[in-house]
N, C-alpha and C. Protein backbone atom coordinates (compact mmCIF):
# COMPACT_ATOMS: atom_id res chain seq x y z
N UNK A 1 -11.38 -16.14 9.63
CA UNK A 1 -12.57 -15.48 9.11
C UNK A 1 -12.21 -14.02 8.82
N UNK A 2 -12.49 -13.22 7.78
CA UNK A 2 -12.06 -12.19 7.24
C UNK A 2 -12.72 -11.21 7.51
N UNK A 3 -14.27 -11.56 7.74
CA UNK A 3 -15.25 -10.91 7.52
C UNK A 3 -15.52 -10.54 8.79
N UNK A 4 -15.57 -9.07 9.39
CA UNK A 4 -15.82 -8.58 10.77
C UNK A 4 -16.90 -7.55 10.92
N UNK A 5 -17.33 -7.32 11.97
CA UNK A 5 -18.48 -6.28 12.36
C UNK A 5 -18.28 -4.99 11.75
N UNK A 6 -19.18 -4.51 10.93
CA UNK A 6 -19.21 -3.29 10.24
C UNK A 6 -18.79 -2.91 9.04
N UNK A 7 -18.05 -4.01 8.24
CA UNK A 7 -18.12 -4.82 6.85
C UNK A 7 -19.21 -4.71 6.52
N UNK A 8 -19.00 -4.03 4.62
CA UNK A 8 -20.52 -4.29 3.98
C UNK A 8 -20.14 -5.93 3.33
N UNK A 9 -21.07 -6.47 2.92
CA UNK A 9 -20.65 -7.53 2.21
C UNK A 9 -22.39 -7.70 0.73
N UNK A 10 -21.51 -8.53 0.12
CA UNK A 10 -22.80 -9.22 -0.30
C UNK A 10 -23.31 -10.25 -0.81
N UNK A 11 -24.17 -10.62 -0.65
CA UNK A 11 -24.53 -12.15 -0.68
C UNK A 11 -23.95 -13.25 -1.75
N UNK A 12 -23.89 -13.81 -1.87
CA UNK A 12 -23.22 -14.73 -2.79
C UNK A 12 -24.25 -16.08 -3.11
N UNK A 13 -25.41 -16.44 -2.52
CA UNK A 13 -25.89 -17.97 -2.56
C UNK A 13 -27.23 -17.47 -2.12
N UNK A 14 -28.33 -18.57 -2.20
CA UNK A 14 -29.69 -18.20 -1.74
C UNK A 14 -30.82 -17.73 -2.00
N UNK A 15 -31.78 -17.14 -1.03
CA UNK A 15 -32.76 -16.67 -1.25
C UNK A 15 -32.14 -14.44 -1.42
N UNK A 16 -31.27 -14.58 -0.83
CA UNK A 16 -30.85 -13.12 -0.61
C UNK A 16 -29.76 -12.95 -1.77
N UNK A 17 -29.56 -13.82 -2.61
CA UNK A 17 -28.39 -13.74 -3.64
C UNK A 17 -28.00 -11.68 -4.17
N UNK A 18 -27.12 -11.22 -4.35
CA UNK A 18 -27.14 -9.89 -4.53
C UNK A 18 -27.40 -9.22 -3.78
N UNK A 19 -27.79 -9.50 -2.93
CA UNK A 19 -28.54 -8.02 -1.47
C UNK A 19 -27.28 -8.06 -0.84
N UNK A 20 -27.06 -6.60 -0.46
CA UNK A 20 -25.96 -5.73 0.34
C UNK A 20 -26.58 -5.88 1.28
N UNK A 21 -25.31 -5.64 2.10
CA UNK A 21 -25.85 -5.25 3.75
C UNK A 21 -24.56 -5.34 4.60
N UNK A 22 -24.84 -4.64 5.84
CA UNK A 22 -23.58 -4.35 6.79
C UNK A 22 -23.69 -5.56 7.88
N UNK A 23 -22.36 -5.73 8.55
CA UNK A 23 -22.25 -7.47 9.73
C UNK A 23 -22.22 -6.36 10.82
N UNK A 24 -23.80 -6.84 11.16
CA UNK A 24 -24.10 -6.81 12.56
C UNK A 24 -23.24 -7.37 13.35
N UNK A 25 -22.62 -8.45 13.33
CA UNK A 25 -22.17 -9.38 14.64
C UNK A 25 -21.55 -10.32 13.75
N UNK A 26 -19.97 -11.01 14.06
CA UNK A 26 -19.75 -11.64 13.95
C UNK A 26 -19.27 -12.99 15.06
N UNK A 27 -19.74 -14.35 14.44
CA UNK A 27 -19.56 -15.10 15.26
C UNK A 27 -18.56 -16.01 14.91
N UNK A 28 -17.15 -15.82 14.78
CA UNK A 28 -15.95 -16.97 14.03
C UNK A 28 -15.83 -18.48 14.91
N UNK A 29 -16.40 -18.85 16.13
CA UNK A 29 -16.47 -19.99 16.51
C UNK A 29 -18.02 -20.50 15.72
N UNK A 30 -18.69 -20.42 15.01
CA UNK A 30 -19.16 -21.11 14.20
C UNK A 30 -19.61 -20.54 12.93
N UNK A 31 -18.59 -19.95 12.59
CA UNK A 31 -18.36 -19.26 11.07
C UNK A 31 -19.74 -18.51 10.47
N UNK A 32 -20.30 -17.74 11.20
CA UNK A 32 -21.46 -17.05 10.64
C UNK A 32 -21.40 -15.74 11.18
N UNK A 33 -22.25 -15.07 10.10
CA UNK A 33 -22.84 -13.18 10.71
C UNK A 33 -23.35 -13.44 10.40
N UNK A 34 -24.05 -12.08 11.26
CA UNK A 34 -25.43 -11.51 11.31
C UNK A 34 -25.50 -9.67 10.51
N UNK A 35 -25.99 -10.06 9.20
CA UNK A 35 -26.25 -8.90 8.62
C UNK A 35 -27.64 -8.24 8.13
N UNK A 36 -27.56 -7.10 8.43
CA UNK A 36 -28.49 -6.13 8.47
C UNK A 36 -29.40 -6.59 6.82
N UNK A 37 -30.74 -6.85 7.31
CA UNK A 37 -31.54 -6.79 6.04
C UNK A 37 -31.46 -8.18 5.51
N UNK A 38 -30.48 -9.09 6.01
CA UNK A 38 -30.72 -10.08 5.35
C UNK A 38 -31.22 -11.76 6.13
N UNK A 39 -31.45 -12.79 5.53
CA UNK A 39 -31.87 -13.73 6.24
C UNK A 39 -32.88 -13.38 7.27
N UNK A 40 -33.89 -12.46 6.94
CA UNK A 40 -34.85 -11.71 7.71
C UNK A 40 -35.89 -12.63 8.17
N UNK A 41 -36.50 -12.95 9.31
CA UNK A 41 -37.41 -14.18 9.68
C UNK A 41 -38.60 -13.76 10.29
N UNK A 42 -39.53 -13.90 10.56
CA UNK A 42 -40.40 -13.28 11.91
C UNK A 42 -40.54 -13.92 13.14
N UNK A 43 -40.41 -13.37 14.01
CA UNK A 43 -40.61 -14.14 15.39
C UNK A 43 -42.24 -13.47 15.96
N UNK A 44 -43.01 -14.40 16.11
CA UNK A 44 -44.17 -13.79 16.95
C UNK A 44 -44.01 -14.11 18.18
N UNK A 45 -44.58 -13.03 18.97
CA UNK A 45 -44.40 -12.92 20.34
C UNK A 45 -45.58 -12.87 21.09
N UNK A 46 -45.93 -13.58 22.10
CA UNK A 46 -46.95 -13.86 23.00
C UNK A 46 -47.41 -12.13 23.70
N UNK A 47 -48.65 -11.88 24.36
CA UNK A 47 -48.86 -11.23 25.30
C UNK A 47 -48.13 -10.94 26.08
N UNK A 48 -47.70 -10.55 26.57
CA UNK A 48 -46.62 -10.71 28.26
C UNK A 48 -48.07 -9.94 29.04
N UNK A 49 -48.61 -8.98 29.32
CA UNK A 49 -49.60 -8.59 30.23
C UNK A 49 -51.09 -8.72 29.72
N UNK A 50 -51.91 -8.29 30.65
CA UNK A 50 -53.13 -8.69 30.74
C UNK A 50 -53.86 -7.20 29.40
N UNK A 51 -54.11 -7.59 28.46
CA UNK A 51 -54.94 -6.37 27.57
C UNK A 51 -53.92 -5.99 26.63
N UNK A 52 -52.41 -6.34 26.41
CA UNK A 52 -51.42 -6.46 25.39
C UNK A 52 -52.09 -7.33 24.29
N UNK A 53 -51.30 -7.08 23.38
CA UNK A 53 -52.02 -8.13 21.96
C UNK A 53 -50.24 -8.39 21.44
N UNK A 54 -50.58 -9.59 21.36
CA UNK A 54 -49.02 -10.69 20.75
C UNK A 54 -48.41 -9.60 19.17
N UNK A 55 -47.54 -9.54 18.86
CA UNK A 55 -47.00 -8.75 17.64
C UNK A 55 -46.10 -9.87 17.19
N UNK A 56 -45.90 -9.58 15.77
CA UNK A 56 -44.57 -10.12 14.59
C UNK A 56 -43.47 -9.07 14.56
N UNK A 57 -42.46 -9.69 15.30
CA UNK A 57 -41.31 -9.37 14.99
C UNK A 57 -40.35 -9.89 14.15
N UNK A 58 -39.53 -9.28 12.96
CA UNK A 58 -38.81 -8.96 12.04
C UNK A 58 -37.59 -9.20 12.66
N UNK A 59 -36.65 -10.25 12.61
CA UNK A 59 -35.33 -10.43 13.22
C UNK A 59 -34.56 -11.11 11.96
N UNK A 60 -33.33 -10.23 11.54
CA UNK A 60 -32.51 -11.04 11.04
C UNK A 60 -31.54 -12.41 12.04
N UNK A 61 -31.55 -13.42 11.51
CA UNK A 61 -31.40 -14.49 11.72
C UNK A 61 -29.42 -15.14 10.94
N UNK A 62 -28.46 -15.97 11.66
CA UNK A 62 -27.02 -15.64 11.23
C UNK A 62 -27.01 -16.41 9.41
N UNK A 63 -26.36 -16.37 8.99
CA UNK A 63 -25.61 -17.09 7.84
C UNK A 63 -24.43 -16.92 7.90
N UNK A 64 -24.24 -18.63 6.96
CA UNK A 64 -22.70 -19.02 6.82
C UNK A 64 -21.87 -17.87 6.50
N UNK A 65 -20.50 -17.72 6.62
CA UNK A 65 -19.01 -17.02 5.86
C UNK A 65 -18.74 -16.84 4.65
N UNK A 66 -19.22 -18.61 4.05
CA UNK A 66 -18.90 -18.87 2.83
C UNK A 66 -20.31 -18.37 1.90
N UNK A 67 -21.18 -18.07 2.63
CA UNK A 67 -22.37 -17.44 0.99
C UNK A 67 -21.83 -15.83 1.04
N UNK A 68 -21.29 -15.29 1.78
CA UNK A 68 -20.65 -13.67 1.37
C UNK A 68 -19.34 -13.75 1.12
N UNK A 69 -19.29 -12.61 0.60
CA UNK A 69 -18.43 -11.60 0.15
C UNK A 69 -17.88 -10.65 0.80
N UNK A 70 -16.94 -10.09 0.81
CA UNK A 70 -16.52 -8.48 1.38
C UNK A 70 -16.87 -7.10 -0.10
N UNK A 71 -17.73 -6.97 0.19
CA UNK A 71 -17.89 -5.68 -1.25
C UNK A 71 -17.55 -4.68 -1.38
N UNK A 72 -16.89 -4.48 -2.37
CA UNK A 72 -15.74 -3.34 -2.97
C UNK A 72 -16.80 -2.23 -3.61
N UNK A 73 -16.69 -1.04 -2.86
CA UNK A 73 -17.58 0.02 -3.67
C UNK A 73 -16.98 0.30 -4.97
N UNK A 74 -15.63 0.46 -4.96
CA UNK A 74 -14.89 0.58 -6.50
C UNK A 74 -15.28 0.05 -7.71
N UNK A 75 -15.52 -1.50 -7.21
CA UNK A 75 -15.31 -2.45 -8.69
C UNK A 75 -17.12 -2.84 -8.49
N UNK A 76 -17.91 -2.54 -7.18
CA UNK A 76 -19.42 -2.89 -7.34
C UNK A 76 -20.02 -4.27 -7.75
N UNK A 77 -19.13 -5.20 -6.93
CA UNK A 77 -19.37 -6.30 -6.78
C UNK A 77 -18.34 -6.99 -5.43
N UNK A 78 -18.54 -8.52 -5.19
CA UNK A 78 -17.99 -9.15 -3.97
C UNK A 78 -16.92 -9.16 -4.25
N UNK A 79 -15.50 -9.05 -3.76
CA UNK A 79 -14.24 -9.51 -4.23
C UNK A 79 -13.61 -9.96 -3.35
N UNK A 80 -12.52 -10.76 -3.46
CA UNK A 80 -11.37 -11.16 -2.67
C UNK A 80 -10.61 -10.17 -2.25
N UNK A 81 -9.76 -10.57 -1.12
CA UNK A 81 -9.27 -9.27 -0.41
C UNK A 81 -7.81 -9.65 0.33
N UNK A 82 -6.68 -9.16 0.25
CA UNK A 82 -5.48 -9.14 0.67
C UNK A 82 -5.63 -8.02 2.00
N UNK A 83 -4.37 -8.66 3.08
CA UNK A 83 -4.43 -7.83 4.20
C UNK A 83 -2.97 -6.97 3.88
N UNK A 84 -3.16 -5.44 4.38
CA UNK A 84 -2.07 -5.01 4.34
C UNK A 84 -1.73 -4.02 5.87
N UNK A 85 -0.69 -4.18 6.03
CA UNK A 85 -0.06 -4.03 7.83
C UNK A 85 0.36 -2.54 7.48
N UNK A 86 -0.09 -1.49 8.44
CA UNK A 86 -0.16 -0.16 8.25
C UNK A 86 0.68 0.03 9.60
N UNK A 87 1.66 0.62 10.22
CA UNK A 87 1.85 0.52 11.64
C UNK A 87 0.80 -0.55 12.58
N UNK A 88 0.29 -0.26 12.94
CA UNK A 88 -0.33 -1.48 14.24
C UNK A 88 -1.74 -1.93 13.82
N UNK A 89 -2.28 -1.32 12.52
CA UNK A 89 -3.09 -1.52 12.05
C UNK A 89 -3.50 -2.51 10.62
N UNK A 90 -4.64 -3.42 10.94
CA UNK A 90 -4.53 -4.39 9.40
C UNK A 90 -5.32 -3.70 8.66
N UNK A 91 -5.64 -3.55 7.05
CA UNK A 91 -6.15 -2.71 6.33
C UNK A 91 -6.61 -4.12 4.94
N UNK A 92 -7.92 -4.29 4.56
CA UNK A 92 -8.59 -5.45 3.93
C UNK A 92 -8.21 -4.01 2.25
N UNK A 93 -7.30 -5.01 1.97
CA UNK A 93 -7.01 -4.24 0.14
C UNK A 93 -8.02 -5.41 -0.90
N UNK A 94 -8.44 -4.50 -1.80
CA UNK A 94 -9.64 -5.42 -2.82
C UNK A 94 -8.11 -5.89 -3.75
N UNK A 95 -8.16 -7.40 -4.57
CA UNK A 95 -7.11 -7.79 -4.82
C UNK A 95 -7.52 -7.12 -6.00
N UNK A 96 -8.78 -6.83 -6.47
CA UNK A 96 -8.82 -6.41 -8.66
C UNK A 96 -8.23 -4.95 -8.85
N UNK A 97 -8.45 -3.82 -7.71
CA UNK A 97 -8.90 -2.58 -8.09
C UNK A 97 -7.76 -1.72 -7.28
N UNK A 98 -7.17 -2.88 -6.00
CA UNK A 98 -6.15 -2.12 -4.69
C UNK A 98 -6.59 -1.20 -4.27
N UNK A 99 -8.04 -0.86 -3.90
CA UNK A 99 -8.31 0.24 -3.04
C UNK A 99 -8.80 -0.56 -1.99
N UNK A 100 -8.63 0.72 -0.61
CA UNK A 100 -9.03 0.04 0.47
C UNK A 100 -10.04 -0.33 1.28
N UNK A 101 -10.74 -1.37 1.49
CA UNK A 101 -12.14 -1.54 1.86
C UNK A 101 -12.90 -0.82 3.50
């Protein structure tokens, strides 16, 4: 999985097709993130005390690997991406434009 925490990416499939957004969390034992702004759901929530009133909460919810992208600010769209080995460090190169993501 290519795609790691703090990666912008952008959507590729769906109801969110085109929407940017940064990976909250990635989960590679079952190939999904969790990104900011997208796959957005509501959860309502009960009372917990006596004179509280229940609220809708706004939680993004995971999606697959395969509906994103890694997005290249350069070229301003999703692209494919080559790894390149810097001393001890890996570095995600955009394959159209070779700048570094």
């Amino acid at each position: 999985m290519n795609i790691k925490k703090g990666h912008n990416i952008i959507m590729l499939t769906g109801s969110d097709k085109g929407k940017k957004g940064k990976v909250l969390r990635a989960m590679p034992d079952d190939n999904k993130i969790l990104v900011e702004g997208i796959n957005v759901k509501n959860k309502r929530q009960k009372p917990r005390k006596q004179g509280e009133k229940g609220q809708t909460i706004a939680m993004p919810h995971p999606v697959h690997v395969s509906n994103a992208a890694l997005f290249c600010s350069a070229c301003g769209k999703g692209v494919r991406t080559k790894v390149k080995m810097t001393k001890d460090k890996k570095t995600h190169i955009c394959v159209k434009c070779g700048k570094e993501l």
